[in-house]
Protein backbone atom coordinates (compact mmCIF):
# COMPACT_ATOMS: atom_id res chain seq x y z
CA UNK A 1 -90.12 -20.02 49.79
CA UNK A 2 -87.46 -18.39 47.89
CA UNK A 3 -89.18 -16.71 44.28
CA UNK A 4 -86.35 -18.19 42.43
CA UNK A 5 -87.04 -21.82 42.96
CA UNK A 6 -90.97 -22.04 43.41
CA UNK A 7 -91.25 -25.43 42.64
CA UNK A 8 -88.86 -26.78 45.93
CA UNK A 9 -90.07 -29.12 48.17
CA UNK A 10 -90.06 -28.40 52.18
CA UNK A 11 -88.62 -31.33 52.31
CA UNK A 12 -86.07 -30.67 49.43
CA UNK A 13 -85.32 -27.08 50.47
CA UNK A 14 -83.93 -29.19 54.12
CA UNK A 15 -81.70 -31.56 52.32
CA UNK A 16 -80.32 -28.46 50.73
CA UNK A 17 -79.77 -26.66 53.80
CA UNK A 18 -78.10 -29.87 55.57
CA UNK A 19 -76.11 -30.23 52.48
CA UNK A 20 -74.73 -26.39 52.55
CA UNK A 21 -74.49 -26.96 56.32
CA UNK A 22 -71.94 -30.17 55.16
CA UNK A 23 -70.27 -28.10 52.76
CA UNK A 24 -69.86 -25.49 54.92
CA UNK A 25 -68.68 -27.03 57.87
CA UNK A 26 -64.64 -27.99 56.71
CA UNK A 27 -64.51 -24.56 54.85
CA UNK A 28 -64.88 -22.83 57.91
CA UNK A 29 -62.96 -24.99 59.73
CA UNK A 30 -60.26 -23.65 57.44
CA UNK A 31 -61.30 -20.02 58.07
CA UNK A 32 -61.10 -19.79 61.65
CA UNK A 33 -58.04 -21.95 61.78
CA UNK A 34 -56.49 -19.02 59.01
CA UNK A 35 -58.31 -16.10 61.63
CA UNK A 36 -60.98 -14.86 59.20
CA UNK A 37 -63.77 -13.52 61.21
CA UNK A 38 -67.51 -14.09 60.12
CA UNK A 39 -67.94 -10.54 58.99
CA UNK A 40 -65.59 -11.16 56.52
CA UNK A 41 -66.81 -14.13 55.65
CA UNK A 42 -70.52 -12.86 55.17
CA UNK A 43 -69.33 -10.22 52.80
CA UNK A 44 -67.93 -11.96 50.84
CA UNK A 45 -71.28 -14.20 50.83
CA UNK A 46 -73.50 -11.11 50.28
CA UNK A 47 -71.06 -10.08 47.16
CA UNK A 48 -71.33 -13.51 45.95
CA UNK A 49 -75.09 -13.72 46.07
CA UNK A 50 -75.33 -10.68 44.22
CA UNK A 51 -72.48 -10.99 41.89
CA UNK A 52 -74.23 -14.86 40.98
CA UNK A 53 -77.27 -12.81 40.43
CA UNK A 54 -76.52 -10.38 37.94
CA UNK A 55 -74.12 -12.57 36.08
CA UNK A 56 -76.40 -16.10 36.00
CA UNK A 57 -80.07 -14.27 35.53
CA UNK A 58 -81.59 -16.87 33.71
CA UNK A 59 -83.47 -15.11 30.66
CA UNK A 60 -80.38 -13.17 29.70
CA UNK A 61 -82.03 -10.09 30.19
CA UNK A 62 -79.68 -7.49 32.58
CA UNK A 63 -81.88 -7.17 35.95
CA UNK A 64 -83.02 -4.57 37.42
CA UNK A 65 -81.41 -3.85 40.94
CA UNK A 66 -84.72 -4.12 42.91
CA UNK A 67 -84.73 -7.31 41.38
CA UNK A 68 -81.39 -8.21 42.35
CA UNK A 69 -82.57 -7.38 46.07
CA UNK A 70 -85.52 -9.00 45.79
CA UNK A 71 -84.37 -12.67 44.56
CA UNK A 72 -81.31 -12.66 46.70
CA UNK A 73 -83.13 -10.97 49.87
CA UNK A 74 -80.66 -8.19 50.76
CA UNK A 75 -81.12 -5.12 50.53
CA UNK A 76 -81.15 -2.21 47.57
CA UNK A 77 -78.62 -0.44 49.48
CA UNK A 78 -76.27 -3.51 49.37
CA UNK A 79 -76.74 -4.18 46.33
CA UNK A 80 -75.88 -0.76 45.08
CA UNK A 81 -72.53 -1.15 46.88
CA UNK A 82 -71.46 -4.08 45.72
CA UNK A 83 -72.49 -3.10 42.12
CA UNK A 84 -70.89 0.17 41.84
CA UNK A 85 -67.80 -0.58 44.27
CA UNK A 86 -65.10 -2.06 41.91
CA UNK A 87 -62.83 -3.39 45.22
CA UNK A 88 -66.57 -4.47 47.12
CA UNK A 89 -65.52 -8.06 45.78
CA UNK A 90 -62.46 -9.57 46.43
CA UNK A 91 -59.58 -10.13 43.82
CA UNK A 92 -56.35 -11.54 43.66
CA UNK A 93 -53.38 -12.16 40.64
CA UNK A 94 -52.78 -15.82 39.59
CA UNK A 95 -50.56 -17.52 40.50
CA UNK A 96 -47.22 -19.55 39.51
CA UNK A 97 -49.21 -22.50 39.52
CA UNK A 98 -50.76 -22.98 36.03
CA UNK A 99 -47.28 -22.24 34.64
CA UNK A 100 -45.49 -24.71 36.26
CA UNK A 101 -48.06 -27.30 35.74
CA UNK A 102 -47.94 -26.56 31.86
CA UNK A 103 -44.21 -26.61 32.19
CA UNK A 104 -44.30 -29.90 33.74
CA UNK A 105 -46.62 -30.94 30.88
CA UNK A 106 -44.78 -29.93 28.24
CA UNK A 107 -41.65 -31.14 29.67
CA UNK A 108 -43.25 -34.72 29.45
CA UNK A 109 -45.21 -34.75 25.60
CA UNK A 110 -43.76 -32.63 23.90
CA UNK A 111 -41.44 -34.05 21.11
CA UNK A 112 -38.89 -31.78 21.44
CA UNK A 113 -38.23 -32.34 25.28
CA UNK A 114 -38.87 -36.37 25.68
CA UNK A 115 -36.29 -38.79 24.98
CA UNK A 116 -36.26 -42.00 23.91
CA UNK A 117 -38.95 -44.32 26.10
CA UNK A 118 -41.26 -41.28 26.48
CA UNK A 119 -38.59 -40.43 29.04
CA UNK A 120 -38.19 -36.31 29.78
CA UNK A 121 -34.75 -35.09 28.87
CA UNK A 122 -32.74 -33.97 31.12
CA UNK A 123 -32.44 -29.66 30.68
CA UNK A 124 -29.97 -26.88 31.69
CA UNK A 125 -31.46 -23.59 32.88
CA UNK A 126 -30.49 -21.30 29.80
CA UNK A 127 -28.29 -23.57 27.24
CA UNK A 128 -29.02 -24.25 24.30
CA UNK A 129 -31.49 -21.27 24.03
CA UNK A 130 -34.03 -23.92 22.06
CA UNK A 131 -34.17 -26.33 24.53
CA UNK A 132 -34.07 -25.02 28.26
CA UNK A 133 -35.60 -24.38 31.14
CA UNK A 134 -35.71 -20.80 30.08
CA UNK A 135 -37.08 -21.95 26.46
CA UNK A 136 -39.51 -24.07 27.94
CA UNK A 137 -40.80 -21.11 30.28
CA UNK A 138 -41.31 -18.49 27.31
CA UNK A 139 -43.04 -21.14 25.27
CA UNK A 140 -46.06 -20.70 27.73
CA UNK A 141 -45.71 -17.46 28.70
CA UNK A 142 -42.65 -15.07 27.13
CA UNK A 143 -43.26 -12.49 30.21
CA UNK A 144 -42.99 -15.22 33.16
CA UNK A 145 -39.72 -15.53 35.24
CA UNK A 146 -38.10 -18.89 34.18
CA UNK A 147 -36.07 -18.92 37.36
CA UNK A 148 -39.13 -18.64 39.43
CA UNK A 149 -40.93 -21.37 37.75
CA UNK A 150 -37.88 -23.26 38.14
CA UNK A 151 -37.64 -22.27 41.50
CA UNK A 152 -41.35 -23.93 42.58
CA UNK A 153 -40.79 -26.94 40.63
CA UNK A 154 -37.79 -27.48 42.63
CA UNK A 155 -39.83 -26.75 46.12
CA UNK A 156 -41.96 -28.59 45.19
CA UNK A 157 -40.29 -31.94 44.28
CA UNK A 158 -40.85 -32.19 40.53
CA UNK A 159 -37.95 -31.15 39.38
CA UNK A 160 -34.52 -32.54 40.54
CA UNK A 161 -30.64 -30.97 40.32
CA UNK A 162 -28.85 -33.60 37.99
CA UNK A 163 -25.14 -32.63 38.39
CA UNK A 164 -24.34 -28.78 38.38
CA UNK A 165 -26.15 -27.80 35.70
CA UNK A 166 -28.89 -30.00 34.45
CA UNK A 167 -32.24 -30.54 35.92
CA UNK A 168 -34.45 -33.37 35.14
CA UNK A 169 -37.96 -34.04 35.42
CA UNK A 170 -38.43 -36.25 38.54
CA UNK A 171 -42.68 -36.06 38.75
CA UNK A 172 -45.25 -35.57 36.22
CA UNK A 173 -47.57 -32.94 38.85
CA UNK A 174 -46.99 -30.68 41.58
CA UNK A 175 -47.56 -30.89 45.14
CA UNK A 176 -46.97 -28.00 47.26
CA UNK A 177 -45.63 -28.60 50.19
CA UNK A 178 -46.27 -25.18 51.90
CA UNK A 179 -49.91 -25.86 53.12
CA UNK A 180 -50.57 -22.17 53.13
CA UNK A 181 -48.92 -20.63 50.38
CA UNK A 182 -50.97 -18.50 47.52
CA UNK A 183 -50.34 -21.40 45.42
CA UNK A 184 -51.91 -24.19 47.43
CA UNK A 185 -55.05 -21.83 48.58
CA UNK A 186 -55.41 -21.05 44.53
CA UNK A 187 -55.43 -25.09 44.51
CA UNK A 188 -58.24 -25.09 46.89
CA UNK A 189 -60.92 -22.77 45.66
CA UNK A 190 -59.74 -24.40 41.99
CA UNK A 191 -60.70 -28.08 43.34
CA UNK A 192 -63.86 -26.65 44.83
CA UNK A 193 -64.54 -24.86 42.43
CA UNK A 194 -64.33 -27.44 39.60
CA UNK A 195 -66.26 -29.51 41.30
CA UNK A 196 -69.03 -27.10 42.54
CA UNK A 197 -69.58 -26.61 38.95
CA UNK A 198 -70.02 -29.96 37.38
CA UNK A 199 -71.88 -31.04 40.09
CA UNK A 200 -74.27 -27.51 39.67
CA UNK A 201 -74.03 -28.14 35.75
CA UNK A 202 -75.48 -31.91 36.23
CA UNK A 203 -78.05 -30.44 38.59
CA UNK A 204 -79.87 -28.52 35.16
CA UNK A 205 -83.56 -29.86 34.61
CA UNK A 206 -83.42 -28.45 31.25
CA UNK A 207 -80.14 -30.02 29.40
CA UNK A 208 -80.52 -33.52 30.41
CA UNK A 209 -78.38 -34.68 27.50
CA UNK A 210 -75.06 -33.28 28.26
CA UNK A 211 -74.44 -34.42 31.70
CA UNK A 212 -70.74 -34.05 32.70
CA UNK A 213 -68.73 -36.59 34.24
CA UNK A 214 -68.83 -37.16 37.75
CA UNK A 215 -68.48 -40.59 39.67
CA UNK A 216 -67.57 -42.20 42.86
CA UNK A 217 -66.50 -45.46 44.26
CA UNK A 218 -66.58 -46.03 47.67
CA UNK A 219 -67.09 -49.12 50.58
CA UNK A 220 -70.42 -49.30 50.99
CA UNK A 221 -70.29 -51.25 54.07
CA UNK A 222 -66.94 -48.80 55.30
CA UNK A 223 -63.37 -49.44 55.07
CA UNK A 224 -61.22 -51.19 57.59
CA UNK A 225 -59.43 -48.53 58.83
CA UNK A 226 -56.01 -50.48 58.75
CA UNK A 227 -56.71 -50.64 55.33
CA UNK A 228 -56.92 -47.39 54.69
CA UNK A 229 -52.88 -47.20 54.06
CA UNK A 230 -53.60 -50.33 51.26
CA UNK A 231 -56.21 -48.21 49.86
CA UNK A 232 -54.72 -45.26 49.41
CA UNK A 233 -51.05 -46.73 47.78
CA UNK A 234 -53.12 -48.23 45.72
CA UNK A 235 -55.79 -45.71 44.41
CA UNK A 236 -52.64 -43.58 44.25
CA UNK A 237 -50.93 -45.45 41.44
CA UNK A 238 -53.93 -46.34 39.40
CA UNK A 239 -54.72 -42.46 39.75
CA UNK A 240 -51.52 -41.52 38.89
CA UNK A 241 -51.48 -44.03 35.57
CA UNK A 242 -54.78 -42.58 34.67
CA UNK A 243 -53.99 -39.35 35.07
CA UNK A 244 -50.70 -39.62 32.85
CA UNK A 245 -52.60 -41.08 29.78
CA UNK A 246 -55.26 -38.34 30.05
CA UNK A 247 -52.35 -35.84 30.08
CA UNK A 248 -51.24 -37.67 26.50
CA UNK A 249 -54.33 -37.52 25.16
CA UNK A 250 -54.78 -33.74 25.37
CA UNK A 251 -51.28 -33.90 24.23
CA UNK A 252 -51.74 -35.44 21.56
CA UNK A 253 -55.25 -33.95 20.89
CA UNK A 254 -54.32 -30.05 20.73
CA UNK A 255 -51.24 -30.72 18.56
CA UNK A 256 -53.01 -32.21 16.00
CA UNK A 257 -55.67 -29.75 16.19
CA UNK A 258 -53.56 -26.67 16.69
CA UNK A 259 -54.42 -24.98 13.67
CA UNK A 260 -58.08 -25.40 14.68
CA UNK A 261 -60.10 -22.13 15.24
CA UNK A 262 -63.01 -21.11 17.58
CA UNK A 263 -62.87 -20.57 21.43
CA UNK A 264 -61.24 -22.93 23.85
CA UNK A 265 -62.09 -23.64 27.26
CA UNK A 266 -60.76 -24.29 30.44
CA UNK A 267 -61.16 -28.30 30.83
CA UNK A 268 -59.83 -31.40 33.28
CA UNK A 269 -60.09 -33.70 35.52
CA UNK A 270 -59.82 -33.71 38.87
CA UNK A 271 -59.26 -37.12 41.36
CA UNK A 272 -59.00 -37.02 44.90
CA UNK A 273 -59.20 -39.80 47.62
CA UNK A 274 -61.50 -38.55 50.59
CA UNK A 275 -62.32 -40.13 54.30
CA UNK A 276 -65.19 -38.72 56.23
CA UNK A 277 -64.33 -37.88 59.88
CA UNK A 278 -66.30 -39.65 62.31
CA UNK A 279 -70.10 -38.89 62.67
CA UNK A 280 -70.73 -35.64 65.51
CA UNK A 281 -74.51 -35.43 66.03
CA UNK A 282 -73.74 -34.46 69.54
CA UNK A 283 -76.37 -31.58 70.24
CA UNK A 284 -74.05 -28.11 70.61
CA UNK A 285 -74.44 -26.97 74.13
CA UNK A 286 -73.02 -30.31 75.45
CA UNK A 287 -70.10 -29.47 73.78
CA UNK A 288 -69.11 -25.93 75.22
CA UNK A 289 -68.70 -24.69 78.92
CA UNK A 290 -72.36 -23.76 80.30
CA UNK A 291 -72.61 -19.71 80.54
CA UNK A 292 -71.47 -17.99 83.04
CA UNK A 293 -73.57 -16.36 85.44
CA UNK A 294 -74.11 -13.11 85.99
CA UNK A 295 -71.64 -11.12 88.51
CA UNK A 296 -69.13 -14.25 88.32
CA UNK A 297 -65.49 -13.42 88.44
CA UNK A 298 -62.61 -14.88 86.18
CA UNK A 299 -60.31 -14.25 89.66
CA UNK A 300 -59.58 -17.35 91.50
């Protein structure tokens, strides 16, 4: 039993397994499909194990690195490396996506960029230097390229050419449509992410009063699955409607409080629609050719 959770059940510490098994499974999918090899894979596990370690030690108190190896399992020698080798973890830059989101935002609340109806105005790229593309860009973030941001919004279908120089606002959010681009893998481990979190922060025996939000509807009794189009048109739009008034409110929210001081933090809401493949309990070696034997050829 693991020294960091004495009190877990054997038959708790199996539902956890199966459940990491679960969660596993359609992140590795993604993995082999993108050619990462398990080595890689476990590295980055080992870093994260340790990295969780240090950073989440529970009575605040830095650890000693035998501890470290000792509540994780690995060894002192890995733990050294990863501690003292700044590149042992990965890293990457952020992203486009965050701006272009906030452009997309601000394009739809804020005062100066709505028309009449709540309806975004129309914008050129660079004219009049108040109230532009450009403008709306270096509101965020004066060092970002406005014609990049532009350029994403445009890929991906929120933003529209109106005539030869205006653009106009055609979506309120941003689908990628390159399924492996930096942007939509930043989307990925961001959804994940989120979500690992809340569901990790609701999981704390000790703060039972601040429980974050986190709910699901589904058909108990499964869905037809030629209503599955029905469903999904329809969850769509009431998402999309819900979505949009949250998006006021934060609007509305942070403008009035603008002048407010203290630390802010990094907040939403994420909604997503999911189907569960169908069940595979099939036991593995039915499912893969039976070994070869020994001094068998490949030459037929």
């Amino acid at each position: 039993m693991s020294p960091s959770a004495p009190g877990l059940s054997s038959d708790a510490r199996k539902q956890l397994l199966y459940a990491v098994r679960r969660v596993l499974r359609p992140i590795v999918r993604l993995l082999i499909r993108l050619g990462m090899s398990f080595d890689e894979f476990a590295g980055v596990a080992r870093g994260a194990y340790i990295e969780s370690a240090i950073r989440e030690h529970p009575n605040g108190i830095p650890p000693t690195r035998d501890r470290i190896a000792f509540v994780t399992g690995l060894s002192r020698q890995q733990v050294d490396y990863y501690t003292d080798n700044v590149g042992a973890l990965p890293v990457a830059g952020p992203t486009l996506a965050r701006l272009v989101v906030q452009v997309l935002h601000n394009w739809h609340t804020d005062p100066r960029y709505v028309g009449p109806y709540g309806i975004p105005l129309e914008l050129e790229f660079d004219t009049p230097h108040d109230r532009s593309i450009r403008s709306l860009v270096a509101e965020i973030d004066p060092t970002a390229s406005a014609g990049k941001a532009l350029e994403e919004l445009l890929r991906a279908g929120s933003v529209a050419y109106s005539g030869e120089k205006h653009y106009r606002a055609v979506r309120r959010w941003v689908i990628n449509p390159e399924a492996l681009s930096p942007l939509s893998i930043e989307y990925f481990a961001d959804t994940l992410t989120h979500l690992a979190h809340t569901i990790e922060h609701n999981f704390n025996l000790v703060d039972t009063e601040s429980k974050r939000l986190e709910r699901r509807v589904f058909a108990d009794r499964g869905l037809p699955r030629k209503l599955l189009p029905t469903f999904e048109a329809y969850a769509r739009e009431r998402a999309n409607q819900f979505l949009s008034d949250i998006d006021d409110w934060i609007a509305h929210s942070v403008s009035t409080d603008s002048k407010g001081s203290g630390s802010k933090l990094d907040a939403g809401i994420n909604v997503f629609l999911y189907v569960e493949p169908p069940s595979q309990e099939q036991v593995l070696s039915t499912l893969v050719q039976p070994p070869r034997k020994i001094g068998t050829s490949d030459v037929s």
